[in-house]
C-alpha atoms as a PDB file:
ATOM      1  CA  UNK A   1       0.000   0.000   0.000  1.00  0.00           C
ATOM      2  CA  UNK A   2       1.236   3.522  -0.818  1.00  0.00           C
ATOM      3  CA  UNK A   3       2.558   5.146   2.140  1.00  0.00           C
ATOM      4  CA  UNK A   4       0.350   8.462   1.875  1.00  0.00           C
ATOM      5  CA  UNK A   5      -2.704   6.122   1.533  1.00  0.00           C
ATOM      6  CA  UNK A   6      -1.490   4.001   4.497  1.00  0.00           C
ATOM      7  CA  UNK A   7      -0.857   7.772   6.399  1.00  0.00           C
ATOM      8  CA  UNK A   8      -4.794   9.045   5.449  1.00  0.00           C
ATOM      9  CA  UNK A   9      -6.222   5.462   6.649  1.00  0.00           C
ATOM     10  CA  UNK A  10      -4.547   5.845   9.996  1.00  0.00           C
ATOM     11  CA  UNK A  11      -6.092   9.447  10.472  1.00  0.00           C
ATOM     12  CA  UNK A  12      -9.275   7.951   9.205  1.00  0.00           C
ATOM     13  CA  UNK A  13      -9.263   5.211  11.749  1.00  0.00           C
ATOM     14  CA  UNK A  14      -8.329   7.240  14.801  1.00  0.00           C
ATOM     15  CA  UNK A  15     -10.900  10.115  13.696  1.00  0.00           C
ATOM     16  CA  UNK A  16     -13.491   7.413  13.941  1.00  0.00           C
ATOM     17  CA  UNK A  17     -12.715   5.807  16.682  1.00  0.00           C
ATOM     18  CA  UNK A  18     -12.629   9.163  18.759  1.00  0.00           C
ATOM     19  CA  UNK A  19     -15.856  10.004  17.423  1.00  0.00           C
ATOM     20  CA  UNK A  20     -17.427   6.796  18.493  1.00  0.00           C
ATOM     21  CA  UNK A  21     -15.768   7.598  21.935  1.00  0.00           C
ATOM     22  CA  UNK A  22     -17.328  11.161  22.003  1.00  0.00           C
ATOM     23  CA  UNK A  23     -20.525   9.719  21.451  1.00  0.00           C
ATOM     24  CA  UNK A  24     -20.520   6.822  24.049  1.00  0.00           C
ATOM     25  CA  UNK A  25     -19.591   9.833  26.529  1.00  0.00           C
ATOM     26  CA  UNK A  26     -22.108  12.160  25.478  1.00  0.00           C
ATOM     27  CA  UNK A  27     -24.859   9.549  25.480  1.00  0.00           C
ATOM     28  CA  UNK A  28     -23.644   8.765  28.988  1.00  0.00           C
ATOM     29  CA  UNK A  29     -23.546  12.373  30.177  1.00  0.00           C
ATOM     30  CA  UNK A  30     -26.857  12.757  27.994  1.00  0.00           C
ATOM     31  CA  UNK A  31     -28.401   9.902  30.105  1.00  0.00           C
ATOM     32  CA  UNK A  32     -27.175  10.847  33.798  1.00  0.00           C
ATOM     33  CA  UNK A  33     -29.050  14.181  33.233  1.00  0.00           C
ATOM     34  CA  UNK A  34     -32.021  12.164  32.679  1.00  0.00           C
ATOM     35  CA  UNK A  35     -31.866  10.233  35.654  1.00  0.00           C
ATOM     36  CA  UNK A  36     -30.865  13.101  37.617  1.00  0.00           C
ATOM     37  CA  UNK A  37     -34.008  14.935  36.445  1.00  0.00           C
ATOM     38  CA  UNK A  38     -36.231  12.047  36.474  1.00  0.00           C
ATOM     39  CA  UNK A  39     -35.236  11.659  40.471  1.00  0.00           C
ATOM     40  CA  UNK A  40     -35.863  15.071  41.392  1.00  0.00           C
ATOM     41  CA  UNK A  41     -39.519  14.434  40.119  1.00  0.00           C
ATOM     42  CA  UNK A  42     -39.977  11.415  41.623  1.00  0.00           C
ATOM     43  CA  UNK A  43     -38.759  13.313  45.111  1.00  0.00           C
ATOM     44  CA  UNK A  44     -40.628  15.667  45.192  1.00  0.00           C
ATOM     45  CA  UNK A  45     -43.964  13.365  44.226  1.00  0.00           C
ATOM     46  CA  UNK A  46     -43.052  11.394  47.397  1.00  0.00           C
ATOM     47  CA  UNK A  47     -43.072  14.542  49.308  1.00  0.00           C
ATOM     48  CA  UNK A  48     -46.598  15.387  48.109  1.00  0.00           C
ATOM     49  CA  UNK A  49     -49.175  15.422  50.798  1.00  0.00           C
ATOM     50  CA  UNK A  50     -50.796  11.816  50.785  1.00  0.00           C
ATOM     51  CA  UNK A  51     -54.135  11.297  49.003  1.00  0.00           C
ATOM     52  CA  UNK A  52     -56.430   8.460  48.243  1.00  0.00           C
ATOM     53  CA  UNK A  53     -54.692   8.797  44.794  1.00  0.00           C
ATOM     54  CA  UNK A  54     -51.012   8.769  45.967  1.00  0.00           C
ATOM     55  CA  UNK A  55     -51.434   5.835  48.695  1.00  0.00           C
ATOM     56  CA  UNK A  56     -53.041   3.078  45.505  1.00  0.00           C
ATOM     57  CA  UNK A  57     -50.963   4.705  42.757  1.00  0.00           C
ATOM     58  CA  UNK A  58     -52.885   6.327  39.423  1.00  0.00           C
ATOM     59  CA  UNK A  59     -54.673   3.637  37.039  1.00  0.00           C
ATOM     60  CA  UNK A  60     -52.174   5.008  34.185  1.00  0.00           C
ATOM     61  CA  UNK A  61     -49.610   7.390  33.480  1.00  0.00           C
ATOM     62  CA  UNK A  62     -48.676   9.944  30.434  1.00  0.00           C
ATOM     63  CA  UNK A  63     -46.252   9.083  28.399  1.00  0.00           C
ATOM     64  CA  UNK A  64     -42.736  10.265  29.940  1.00  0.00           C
ATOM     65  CA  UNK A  65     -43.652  10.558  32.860  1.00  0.00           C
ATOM     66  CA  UNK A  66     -41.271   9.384  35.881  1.00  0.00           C
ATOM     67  CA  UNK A  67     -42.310   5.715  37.723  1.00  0.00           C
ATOM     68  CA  UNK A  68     -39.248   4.869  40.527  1.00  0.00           C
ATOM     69  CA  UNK A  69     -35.824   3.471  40.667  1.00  0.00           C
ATOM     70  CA  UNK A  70     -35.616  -0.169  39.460  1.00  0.00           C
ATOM     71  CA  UNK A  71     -32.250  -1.472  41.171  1.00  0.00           C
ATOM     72  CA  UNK A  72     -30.877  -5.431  40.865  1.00  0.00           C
ATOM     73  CA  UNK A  73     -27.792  -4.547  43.594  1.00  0.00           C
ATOM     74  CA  UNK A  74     -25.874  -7.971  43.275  1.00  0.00           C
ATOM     75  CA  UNK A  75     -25.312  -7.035  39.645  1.00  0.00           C
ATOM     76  CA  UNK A  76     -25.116  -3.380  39.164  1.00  0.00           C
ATOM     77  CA  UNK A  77     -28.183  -2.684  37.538  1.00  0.00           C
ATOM     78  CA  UNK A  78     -29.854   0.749  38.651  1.00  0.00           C
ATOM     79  CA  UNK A  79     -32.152   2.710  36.402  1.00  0.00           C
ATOM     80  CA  UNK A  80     -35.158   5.133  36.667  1.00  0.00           C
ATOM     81  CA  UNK A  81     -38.668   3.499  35.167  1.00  0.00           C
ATOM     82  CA  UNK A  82     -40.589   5.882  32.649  1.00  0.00           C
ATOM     83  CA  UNK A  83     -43.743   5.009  31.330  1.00  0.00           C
ATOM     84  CA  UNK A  84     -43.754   4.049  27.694  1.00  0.00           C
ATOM     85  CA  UNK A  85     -41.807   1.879  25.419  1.00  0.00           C
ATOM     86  CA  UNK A  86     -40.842   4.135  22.617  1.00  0.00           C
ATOM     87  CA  UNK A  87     -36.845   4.952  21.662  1.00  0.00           C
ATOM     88  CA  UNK A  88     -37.274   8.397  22.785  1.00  0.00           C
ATOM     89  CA  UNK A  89     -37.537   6.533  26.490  1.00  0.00           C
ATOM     90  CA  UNK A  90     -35.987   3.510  26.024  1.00  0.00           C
ATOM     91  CA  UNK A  91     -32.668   4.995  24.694  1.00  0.00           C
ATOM     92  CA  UNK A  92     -32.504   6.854  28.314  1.00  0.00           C
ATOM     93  CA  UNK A  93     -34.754   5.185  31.125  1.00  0.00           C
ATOM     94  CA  UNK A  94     -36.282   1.719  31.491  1.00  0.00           C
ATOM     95  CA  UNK A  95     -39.514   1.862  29.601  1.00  0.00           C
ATOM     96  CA  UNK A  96     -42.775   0.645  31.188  1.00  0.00           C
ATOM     97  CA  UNK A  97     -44.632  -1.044  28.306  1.00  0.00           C
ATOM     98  CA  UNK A  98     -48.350   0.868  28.815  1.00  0.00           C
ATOM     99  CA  UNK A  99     -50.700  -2.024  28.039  1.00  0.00           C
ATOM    100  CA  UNK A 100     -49.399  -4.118  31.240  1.00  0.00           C
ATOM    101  CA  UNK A 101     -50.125  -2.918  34.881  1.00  0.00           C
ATOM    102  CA  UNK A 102     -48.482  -0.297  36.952  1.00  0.00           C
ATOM    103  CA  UNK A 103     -45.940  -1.715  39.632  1.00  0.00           C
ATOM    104  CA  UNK A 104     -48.478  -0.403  42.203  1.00  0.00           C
ATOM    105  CA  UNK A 105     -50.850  -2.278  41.571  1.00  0.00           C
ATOM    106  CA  UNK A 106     -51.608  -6.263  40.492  1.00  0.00           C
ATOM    107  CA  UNK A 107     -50.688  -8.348  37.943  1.00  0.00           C
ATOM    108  CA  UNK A 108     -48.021  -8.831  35.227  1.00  0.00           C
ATOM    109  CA  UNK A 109     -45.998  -5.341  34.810  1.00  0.00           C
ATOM    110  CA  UNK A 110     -43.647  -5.290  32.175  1.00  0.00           C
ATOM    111  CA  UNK A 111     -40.378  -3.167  31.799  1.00  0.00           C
ATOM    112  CA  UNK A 112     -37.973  -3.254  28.953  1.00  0.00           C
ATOM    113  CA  UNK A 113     -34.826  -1.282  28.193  1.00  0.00           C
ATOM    114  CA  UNK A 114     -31.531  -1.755  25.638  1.00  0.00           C
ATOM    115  CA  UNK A 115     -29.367  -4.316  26.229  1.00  0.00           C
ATOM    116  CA  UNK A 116     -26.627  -1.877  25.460  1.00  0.00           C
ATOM    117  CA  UNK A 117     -27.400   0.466  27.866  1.00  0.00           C
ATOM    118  CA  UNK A 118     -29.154  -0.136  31.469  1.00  0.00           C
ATOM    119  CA  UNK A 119     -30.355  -3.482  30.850  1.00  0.00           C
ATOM    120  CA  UNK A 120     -26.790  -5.035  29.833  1.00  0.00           C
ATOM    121  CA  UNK A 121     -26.170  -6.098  33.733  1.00  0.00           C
ATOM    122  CA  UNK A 122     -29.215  -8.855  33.493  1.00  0.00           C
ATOM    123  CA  UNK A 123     -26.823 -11.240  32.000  1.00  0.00           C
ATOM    124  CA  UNK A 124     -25.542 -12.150  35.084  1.00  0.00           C
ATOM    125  CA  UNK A 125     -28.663 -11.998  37.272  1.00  0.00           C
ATOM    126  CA  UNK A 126     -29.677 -15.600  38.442  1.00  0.00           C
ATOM    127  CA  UNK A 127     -32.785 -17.441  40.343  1.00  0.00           C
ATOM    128  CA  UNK A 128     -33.472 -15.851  43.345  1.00  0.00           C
ATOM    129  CA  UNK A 129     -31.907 -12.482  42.684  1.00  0.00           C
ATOM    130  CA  UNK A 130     -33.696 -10.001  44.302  1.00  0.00           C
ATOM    131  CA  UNK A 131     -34.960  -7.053  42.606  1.00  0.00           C
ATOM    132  CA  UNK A 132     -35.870  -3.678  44.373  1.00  0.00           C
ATOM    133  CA  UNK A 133     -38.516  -1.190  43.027  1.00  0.00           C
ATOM    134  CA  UNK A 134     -38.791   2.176  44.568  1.00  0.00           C
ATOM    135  CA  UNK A 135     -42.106   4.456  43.551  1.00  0.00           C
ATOM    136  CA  UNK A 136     -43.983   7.499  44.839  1.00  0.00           C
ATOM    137  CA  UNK A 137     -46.641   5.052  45.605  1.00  0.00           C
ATOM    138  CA  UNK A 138     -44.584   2.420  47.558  1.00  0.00           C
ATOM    139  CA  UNK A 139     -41.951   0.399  47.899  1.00  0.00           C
ATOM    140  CA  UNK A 140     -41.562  -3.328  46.496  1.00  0.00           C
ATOM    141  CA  UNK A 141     -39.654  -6.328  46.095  1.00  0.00           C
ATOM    142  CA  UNK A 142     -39.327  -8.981  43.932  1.00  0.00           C
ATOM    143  CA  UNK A 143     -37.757 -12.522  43.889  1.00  0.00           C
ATOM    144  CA  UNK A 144     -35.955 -13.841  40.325  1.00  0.00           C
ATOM    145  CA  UNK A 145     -38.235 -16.703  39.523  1.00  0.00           C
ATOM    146  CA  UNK A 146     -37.477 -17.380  35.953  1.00  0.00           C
ATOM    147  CA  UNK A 147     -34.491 -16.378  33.210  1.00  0.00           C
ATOM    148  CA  UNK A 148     -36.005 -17.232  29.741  1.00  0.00           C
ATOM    149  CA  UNK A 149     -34.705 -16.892  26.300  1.00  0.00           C
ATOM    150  CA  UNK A 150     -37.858 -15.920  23.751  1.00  0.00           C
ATOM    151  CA  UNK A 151     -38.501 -15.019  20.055  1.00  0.00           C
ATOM    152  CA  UNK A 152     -39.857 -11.354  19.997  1.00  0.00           C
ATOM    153  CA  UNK A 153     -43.302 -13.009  18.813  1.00  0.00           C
ATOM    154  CA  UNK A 154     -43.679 -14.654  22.369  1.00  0.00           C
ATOM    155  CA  UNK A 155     -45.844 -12.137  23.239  1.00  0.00           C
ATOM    156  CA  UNK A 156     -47.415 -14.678  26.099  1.00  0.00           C
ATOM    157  CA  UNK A 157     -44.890 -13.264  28.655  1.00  0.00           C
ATOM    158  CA  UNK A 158     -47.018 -10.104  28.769  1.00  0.00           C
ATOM    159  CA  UNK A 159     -49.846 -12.034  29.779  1.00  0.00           C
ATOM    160  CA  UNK A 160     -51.854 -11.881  33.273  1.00  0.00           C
ATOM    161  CA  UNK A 161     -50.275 -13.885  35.927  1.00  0.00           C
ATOM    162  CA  UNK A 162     -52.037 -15.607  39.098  1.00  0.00           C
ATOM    163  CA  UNK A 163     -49.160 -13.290  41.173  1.00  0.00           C
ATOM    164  CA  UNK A 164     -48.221 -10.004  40.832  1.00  0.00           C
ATOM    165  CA  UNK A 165     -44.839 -10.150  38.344  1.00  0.00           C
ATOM    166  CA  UNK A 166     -42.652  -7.800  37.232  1.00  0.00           C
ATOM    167  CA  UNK A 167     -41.140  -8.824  33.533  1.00  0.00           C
ATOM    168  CA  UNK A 168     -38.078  -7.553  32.764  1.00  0.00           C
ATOM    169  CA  UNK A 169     -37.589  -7.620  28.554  1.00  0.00           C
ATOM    170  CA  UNK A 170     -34.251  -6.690  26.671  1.00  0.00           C
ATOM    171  CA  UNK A 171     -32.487  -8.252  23.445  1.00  0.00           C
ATOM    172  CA  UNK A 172     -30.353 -11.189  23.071  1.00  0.00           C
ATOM    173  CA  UNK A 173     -27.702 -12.320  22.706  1.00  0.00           C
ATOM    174  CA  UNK A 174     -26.124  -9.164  25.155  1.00  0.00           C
ATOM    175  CA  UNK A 175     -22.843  -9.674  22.491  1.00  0.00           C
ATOM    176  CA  UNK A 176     -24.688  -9.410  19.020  1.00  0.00           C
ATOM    177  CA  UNK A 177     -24.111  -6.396  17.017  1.00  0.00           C
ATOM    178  CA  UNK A 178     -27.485  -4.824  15.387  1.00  0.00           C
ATOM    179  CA  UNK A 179     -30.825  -6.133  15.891  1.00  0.00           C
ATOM    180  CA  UNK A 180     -30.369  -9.131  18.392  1.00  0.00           C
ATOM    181  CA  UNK A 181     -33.156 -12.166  17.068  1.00  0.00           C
ATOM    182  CA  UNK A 182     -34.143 -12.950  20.604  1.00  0.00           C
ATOM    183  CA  UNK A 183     -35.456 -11.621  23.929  1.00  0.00           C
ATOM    184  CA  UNK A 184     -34.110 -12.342  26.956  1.00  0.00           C
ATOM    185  CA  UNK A 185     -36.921 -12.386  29.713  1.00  0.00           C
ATOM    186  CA  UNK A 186     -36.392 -12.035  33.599  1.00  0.00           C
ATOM    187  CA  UNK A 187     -39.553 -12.756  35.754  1.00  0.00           C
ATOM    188  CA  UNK A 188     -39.931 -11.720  39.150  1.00  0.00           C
ATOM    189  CA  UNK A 189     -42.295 -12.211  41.585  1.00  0.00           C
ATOM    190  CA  UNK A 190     -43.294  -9.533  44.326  1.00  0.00           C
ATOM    191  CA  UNK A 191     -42.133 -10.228  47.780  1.00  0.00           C
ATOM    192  CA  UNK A 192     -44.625 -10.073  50.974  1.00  0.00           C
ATOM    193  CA  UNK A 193     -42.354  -9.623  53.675  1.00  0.00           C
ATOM    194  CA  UNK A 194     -38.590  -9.986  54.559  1.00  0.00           C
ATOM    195  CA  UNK A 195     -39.450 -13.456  56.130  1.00  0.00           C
ATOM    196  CA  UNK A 196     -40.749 -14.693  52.957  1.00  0.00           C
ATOM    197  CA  UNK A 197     -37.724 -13.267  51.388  1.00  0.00           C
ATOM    198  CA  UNK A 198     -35.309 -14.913  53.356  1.00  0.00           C
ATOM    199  CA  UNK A 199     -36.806 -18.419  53.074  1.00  0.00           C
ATOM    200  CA  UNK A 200     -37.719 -17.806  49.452  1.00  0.00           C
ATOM    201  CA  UNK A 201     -33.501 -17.120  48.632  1.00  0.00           C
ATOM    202  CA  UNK A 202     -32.172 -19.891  50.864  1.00  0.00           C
ATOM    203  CA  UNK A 203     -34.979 -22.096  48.579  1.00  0.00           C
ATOM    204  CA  UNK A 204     -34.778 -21.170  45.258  1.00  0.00           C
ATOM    205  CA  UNK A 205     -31.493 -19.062  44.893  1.00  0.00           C
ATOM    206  CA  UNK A 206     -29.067 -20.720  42.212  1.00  0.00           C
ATOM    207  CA  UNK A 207     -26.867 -20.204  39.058  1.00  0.00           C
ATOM    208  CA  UNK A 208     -28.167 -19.295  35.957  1.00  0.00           C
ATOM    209  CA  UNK A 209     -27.633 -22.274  34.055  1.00  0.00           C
ATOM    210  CA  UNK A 210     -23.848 -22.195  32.056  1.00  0.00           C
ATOM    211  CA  UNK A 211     -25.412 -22.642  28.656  1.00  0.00           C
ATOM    212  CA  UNK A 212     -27.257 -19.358  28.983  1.00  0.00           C
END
């Protein structure tokens, strides 16, 4: 190769490789302010004199607008919950998808977020993890009951459970560049007490499984 060529290609190279490193900082930065904002609203909802409406939680929620603090401490993961699943969210909170219920109340709520951005601790989460959700409207807990692997069509993990669940969706494999063919599904169920908690871990806590 001709030297000046060989020269240009090098410049080319590290001029795109900075770039891409500018833009993995700004979209950090970008998403910090986020959370940071999102927080402050969620504050100052908590600090809201208490009404019939704030002790059960609303039926449903604007798009945008703030949920709690999702947080899976043994690996990392901590994120503020927005309701909606569009990229406009997604790209800088966990989304709440809209047609499941709100954490506050029963049933099957589903949140889903990028697996290259807060969602890419869940692959190492395992059975019996314990997952912490923090809202204006009260504080819950949830056990790690199943890790699944999913086509995107399987859209039977949104359905009603028998227990209140919270589904946690994001793409797999976590190592595939572009759109990732699967779904990787983590399904919790909400904790009644620390008793429960503490027999339910010594019971059910174990690996996820190697192949996975």
């Amino acid at each position: 190769m001709i030297p000046h060529v060989r020269r240009w290609l090098a410049r080319l190279l590290i001029a795109g490789g900075a770039a891409v490193l500018l833009w993995v900082a700004a979209n950090q930065v970008l998403t910090l302010s986020y959370r940071l904002h999102y927080e402050a609203a969620l504050e100052s909802m908590r600090r809201l004199p208490a009404t019939d409406v704030s002790r059960t939680g609303p039926a449903s929620l604007a798009n945008g607008e703030p949920i709690g603090t999702l947080e899976i401490a043994r690996v990392g993961l901590s994120g503020v919950v927005v309701e909606g699943d569009e990229d406009a969210v997604l790209d800088r909170a966990i989304g709440h998808l809209p047609d499941t219920p709100l954490p506050w109340h029963t049933g099957n709520s589903a949140l889903a977020a990028h697996r290259d951005a807060l969602f890419r601790p869940l692959k190492g989460v395992r059975l019996g993890d314990i997952l912490r959700l923090r809202t204006p409207h009260g504080d819950f807990e949830y056990i790690v009951r199943e890790i699944l692997i999913v086509n995107p069509d399987d859209l039977w993990v949104l359905d009603p459970t028998p227990v209140t669940m919270l589904t946690l969706i994001s793409c797999w494999p976590f190592n595939y560049i572009g759109h990732a063919p699967e779904r990787f599904i983590v399904r919790a169920e909400r904790m009644k007490n620390r008793y429960e908690e503490h027999q339910v871990r010594a019971t059910h806590a174990s690996p996820l499984p190697p192949a996975l």
